[in-house]
N, C-alpha and C. Protein backbone atom coordinates (compact mmCIF):
# COMPACT_ATOMS: atom_id res chain seq x y z
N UNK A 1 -22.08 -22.36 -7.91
CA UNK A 1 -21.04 -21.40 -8.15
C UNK A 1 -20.75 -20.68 -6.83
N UNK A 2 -19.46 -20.45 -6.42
CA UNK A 2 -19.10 -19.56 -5.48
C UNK A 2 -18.99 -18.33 -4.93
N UNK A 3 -19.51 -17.66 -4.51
CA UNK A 3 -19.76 -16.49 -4.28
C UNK A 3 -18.45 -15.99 -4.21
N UNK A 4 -18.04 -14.62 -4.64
CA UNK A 4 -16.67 -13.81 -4.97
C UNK A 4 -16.49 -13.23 -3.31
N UNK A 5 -15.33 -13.43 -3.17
CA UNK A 5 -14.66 -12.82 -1.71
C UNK A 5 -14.85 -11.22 -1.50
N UNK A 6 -16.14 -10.61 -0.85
CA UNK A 6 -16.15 -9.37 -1.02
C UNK A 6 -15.88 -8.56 0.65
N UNK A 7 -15.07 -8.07 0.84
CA UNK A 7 -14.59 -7.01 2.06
C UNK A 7 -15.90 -6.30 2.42
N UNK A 8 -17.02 -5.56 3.44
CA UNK A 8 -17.53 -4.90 2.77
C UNK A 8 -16.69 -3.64 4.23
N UNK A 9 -17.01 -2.61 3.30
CA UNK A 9 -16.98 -1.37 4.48
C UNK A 9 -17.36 -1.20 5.48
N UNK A 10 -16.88 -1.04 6.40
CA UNK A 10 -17.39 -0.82 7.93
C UNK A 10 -18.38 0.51 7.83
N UNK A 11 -19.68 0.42 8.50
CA UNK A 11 -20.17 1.55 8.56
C UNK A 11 -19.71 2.89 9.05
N UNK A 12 -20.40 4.04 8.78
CA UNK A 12 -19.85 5.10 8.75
C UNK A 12 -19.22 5.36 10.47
N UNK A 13 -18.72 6.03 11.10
CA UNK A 13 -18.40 5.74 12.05
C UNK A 13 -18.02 4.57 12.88
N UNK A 14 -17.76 3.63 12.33
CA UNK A 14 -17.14 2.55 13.00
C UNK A 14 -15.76 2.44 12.64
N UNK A 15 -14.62 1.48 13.05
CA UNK A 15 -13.38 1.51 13.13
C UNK A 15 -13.44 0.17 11.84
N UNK A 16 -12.46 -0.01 11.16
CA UNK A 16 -12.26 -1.46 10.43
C UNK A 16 -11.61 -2.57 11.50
N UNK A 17 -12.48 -3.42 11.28
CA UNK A 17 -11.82 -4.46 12.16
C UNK A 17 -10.71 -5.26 11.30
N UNK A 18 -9.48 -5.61 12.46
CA UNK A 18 -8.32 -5.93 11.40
C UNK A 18 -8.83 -7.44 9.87
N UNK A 19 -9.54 -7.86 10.48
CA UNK A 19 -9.83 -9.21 9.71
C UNK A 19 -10.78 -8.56 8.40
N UNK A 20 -11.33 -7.08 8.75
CA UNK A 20 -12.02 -6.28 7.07
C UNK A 20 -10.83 -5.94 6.00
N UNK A 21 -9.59 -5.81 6.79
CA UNK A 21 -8.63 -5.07 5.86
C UNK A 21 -7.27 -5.95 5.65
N UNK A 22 -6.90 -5.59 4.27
CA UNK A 22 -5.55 -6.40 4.12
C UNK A 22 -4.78 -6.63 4.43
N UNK A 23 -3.75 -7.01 5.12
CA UNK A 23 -2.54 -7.83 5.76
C UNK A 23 -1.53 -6.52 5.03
N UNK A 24 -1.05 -6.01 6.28
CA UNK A 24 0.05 -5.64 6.15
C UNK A 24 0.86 -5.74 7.17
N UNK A 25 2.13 -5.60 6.93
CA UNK A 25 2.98 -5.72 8.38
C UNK A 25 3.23 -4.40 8.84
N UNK A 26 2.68 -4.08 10.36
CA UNK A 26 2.92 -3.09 10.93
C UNK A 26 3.88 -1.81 11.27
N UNK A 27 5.06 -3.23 11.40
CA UNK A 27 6.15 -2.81 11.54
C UNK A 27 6.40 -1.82 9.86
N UNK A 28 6.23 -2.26 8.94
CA UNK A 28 6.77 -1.86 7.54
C UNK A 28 5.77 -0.27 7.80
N UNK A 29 4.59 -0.59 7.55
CA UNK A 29 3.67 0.63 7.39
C UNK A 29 4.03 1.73 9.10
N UNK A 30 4.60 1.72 10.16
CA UNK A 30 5.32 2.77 10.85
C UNK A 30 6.48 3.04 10.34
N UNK A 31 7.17 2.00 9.29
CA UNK A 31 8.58 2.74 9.16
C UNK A 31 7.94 3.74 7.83
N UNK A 32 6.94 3.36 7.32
CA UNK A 32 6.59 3.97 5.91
C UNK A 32 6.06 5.60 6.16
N UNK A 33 5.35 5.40 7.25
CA UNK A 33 4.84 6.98 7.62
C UNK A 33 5.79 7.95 8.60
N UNK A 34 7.27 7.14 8.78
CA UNK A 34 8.15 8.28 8.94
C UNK A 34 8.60 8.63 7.79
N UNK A 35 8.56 8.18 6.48
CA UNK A 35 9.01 8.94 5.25
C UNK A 35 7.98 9.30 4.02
N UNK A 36 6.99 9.11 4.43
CA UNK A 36 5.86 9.83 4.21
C UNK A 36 4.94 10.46 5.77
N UNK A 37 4.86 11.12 6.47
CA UNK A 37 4.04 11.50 7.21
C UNK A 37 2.18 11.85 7.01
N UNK A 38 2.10 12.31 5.79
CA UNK A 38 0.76 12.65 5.73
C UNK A 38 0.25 11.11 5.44
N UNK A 39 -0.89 10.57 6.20
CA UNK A 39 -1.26 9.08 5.64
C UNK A 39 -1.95 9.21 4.71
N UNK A 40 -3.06 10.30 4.18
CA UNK A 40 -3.53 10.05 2.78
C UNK A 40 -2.78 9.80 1.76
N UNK A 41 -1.77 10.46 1.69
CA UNK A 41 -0.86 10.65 0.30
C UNK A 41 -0.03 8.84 0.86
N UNK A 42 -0.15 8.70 1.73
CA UNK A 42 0.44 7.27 1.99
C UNK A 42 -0.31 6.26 1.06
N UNK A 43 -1.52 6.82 1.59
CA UNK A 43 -2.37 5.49 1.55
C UNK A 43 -2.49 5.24 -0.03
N UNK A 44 -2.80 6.72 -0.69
CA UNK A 44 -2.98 6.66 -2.09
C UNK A 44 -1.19 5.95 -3.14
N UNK A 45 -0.13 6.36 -2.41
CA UNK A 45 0.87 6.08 -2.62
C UNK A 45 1.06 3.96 -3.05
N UNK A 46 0.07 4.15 -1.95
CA UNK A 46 0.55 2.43 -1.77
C UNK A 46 -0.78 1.93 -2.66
N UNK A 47 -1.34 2.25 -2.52
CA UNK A 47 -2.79 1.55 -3.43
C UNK A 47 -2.19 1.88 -5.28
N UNK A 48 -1.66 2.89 -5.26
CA UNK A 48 -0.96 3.25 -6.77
C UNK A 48 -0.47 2.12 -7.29
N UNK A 49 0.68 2.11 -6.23
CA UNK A 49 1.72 0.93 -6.56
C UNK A 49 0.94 -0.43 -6.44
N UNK A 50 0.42 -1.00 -5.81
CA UNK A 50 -0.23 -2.05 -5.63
C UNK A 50 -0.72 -2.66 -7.10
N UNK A 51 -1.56 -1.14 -7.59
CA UNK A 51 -2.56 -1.47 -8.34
C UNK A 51 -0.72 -1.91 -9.50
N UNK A 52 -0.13 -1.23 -9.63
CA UNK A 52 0.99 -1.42 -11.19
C UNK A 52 1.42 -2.79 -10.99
N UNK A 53 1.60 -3.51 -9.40
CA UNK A 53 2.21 -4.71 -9.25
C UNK A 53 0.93 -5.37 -9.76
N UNK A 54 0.05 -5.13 -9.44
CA UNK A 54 -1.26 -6.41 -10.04
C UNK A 54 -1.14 -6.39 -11.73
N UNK A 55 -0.79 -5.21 -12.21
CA UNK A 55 -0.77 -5.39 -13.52
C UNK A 55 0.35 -5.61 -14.42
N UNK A 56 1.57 -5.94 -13.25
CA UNK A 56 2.71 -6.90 -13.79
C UNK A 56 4.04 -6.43 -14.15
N UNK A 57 3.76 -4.75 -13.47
CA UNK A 57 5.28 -4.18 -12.82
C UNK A 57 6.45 -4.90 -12.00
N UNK A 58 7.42 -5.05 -12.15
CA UNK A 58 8.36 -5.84 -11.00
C UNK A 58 8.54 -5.25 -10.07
N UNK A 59 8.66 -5.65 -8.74
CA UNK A 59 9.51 -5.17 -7.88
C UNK A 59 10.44 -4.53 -7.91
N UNK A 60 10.70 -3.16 -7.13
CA UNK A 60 11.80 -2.86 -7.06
C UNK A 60 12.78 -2.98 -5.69
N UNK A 61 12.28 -4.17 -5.52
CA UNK A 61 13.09 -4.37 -4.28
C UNK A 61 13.49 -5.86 -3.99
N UNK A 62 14.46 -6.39 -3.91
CA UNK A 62 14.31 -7.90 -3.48
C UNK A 62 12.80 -8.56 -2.67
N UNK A 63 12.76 -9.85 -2.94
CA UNK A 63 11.45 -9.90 -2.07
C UNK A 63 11.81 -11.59 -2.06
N UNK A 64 12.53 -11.76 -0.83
CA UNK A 64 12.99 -13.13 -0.40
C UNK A 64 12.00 -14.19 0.11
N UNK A 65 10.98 -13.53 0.74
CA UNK A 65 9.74 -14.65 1.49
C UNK A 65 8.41 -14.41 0.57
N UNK A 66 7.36 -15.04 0.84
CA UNK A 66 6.28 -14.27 0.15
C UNK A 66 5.48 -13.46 1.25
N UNK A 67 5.32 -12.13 0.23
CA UNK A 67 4.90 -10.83 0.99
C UNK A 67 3.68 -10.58 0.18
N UNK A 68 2.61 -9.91 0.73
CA UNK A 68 1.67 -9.03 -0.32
C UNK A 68 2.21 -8.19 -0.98
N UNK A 69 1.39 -7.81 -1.71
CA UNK A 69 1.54 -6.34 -2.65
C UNK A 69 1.45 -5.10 -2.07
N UNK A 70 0.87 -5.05 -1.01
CA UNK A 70 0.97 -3.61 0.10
C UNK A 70 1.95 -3.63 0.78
N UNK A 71 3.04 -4.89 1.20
CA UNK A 71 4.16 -4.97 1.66
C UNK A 71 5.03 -5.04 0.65
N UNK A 72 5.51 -5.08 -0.56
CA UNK A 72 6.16 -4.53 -1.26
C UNK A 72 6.33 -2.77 -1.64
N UNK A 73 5.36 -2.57 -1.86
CA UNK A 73 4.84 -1.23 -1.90
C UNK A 73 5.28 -0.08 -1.02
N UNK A 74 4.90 -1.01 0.56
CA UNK A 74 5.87 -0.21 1.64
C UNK A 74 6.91 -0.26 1.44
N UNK A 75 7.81 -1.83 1.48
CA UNK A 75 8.93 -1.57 1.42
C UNK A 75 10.23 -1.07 0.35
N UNK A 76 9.55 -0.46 -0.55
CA UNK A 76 9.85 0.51 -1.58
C UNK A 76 9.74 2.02 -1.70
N UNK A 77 8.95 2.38 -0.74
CA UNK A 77 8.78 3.39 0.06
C UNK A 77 9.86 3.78 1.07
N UNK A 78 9.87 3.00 1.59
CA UNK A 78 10.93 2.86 3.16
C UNK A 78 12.11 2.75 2.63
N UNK A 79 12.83 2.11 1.36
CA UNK A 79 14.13 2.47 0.84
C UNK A 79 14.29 3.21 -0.38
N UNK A 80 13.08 4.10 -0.28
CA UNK A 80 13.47 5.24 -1.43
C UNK A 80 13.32 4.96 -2.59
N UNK A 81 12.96 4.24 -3.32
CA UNK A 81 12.82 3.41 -4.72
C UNK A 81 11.49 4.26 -4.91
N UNK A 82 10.30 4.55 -4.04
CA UNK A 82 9.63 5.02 -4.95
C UNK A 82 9.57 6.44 -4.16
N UNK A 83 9.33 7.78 -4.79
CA UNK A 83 9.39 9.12 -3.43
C UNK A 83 7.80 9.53 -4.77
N UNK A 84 7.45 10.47 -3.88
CA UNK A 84 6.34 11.67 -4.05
C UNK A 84 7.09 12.69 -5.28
N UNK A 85 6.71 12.86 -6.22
CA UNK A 85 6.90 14.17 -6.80
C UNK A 85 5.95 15.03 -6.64
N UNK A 86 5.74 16.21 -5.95
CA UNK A 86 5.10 17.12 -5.95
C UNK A 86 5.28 18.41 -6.92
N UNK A 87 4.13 19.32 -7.19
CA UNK A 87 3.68 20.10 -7.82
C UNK A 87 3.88 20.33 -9.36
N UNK A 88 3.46 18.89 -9.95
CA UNK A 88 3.36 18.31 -11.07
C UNK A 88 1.63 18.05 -11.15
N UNK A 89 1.21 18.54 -12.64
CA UNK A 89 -0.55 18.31 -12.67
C UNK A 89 -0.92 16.81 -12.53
N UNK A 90 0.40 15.85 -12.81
CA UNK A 90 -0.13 14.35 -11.98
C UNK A 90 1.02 14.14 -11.37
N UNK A 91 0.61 13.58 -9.93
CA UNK A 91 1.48 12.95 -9.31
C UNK A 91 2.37 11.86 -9.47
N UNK A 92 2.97 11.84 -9.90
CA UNK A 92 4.35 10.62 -10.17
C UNK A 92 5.13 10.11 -9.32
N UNK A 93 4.84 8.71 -9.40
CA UNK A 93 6.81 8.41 -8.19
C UNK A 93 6.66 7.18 -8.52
C-alpha cells in the first residue's frame, strides 16, 4: 500500500521551501494582496474558498486552462466576486 502524500511543516523558525507549499501563481497572489492587504485575512480568505471548491462549489469565474483551487480563489478575489464582510459575528464573503 502507498503511503498518503503528506507536506510536513517546516520547523519553527525556518522559511517553507517553495516545493513544501502549494502552487500558486505569484503573479495572481501580488495582485490579490493589493485588494486584500492584511495577508492573514488573505490567507484565511483563500483556504475558505478552497476548502467550498473541494466540496463542489463552482467557480465564480471563468477558468479556461487548468488552474488549482488557490488560483481560482485568488482570482475571484482580484475581480471582486468574493470581498470580506466585516463586523459580522462570522465572517462571510
Amino acid at each position: 500500500m502507498s503511503q498518503p502524500n503528506i507536506i510536513p511543516f517546516p520547523a519553527a523558525g525556518q522559511p517553507a521551501r517553495a516545493a513544501d507549499r502549494p502552487n500558486m501563481r505569484s503573479d495572481l497572489l501580488e495582485q490579490a494582496s493589493q485588494v486584500v492587504p492584511d495577508i492573514p485575512v488573505l490567507i484565511n480568505m483563500i483556504s475558505q474558498r478552497v476548502r467550498q471548491l473541494n466540496n463542489g462549489r463552482p467557480p465564480l469565474v471563468r477558468v479556461y486552462q487548468r488552474v488549482g483551487q488557490a488560483d481560482i480563489a485568488l482570482m475571484e478575489i482580484i475581480q471582486g466576486k468574493i470581498v470580506l464582510v466585516e463586523g459580522s459575528a462570522e465572517e462571510r464573503f
